[in-house]
C-alpha atoms as a PDB file:
ATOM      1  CA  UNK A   1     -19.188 -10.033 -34.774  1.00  0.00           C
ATOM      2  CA  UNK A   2     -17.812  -8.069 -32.058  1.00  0.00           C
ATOM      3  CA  UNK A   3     -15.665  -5.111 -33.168  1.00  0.00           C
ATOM      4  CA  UNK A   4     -14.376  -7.025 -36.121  1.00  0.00           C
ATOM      5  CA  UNK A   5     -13.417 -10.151 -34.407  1.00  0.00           C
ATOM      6  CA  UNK A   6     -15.168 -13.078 -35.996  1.00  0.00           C
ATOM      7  CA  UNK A   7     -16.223 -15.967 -33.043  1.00  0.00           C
ATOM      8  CA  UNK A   8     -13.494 -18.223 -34.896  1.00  0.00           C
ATOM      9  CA  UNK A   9     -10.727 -15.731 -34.086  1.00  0.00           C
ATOM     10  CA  UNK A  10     -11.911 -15.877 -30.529  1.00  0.00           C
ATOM     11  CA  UNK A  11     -11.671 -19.652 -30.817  1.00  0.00           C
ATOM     12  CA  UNK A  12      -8.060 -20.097 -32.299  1.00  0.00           C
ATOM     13  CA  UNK A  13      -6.635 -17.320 -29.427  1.00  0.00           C
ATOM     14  CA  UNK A  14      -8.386 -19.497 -26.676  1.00  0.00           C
ATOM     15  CA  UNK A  15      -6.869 -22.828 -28.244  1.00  0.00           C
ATOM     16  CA  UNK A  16      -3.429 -20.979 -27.926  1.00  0.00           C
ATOM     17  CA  UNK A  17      -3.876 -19.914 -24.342  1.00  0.00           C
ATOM     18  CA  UNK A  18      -4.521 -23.496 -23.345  1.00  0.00           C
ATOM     19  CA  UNK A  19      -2.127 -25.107 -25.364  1.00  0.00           C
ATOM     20  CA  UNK A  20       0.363 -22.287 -23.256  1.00  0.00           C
ATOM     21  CA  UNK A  21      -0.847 -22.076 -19.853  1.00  0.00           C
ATOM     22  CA  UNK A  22      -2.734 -25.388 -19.208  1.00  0.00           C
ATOM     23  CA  UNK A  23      -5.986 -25.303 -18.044  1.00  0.00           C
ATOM     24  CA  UNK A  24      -5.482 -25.603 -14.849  1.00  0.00           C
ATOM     25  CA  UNK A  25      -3.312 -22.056 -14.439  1.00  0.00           C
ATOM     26  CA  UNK A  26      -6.480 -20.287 -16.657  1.00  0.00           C
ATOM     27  CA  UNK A  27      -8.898 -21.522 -14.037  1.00  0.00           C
ATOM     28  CA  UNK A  28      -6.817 -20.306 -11.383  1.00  0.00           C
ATOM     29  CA  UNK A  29      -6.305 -16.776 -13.074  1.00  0.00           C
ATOM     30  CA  UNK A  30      -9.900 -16.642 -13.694  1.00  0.00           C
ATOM     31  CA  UNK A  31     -10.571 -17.318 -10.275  1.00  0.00           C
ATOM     32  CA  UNK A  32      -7.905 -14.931  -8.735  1.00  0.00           C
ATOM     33  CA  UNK A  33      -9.502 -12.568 -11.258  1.00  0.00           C
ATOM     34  CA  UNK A  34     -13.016 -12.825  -9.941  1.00  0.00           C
ATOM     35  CA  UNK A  35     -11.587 -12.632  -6.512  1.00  0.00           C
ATOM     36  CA  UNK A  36     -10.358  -8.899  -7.328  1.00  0.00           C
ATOM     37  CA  UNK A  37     -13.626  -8.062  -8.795  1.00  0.00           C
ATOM     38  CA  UNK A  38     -15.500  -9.126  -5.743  1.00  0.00           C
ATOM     39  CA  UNK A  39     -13.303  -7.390  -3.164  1.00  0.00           C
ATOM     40  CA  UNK A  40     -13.800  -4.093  -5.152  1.00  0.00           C
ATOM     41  CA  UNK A  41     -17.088  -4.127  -5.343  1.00  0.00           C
ATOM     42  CA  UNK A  42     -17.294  -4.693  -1.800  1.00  0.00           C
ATOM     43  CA  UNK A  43     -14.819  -2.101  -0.955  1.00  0.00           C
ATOM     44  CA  UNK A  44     -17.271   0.493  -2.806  1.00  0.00           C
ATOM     45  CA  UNK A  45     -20.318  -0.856  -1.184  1.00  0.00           C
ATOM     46  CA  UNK A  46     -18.367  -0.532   1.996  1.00  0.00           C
ATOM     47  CA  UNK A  47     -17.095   3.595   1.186  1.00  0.00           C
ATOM     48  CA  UNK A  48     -21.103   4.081  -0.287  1.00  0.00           C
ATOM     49  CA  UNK A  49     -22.158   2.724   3.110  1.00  0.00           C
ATOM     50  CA  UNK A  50     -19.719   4.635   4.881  1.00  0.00           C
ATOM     51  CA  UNK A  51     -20.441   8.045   2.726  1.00  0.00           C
ATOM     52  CA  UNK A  52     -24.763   7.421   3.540  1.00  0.00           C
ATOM     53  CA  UNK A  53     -23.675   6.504   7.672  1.00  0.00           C
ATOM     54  CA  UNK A  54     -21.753  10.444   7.735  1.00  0.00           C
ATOM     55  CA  UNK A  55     -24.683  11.991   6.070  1.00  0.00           C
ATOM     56  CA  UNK A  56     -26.825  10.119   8.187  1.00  0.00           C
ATOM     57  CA  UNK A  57     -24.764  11.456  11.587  1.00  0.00           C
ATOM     58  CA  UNK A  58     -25.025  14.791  10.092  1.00  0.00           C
ATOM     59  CA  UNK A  59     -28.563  15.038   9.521  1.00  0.00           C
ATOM     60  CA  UNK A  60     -29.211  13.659  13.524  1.00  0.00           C
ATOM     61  CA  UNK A  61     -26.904  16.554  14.544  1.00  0.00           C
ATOM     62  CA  UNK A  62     -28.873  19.342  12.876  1.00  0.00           C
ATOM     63  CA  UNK A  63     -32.252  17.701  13.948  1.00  0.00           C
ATOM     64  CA  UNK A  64     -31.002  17.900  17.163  1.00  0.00           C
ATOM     65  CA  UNK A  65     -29.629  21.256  17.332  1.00  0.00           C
ATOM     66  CA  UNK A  66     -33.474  22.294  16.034  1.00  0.00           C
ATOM     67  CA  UNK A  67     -34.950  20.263  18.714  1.00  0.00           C
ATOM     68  CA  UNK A  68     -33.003  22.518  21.548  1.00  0.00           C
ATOM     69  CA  UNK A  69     -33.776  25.518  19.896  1.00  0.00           C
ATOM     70  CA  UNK A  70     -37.600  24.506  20.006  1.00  0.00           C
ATOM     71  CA  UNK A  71     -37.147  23.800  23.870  1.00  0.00           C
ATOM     72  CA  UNK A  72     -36.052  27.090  24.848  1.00  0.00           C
ATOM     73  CA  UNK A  73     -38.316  29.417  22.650  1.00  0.00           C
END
């Protein structure tokens, strides 16, 4: 059971979206659906990336400053 909803239940309310959409506009939802899930996770891949690439830059700048300071002492 899953929160108080018996498999059968689950059964009848899928019988009713089929008999009401067809299954041809559920597979197309379901694929439209999957489609958004996909292009978020890639847009928070994409700001993770982005988020480790300005750390990265900032970490160069203050090796960088540490390596002139080394030169001059």
């Amino acid at each position: 059971m899953l929160g108080g909803i018996s498999i059968w239940q689950l059964l009848i309310v899928l019988a009713i979206l089929i008999l009401i959409f067809g299954t041809k506009k559920l597979k197309n939802l379901g694929g439209d659906l999957g489609g958004a899930v996909k292009g978020f996770k890639e847009a928070v891949n994409k700001e993770d990336d982005a988020e480790g690439e300005s750390k990265t830059a900032q970490n160069k700048v203050i090796d960088s400053e540490t390596k002139k300071d080394d030169k001059s002492a």
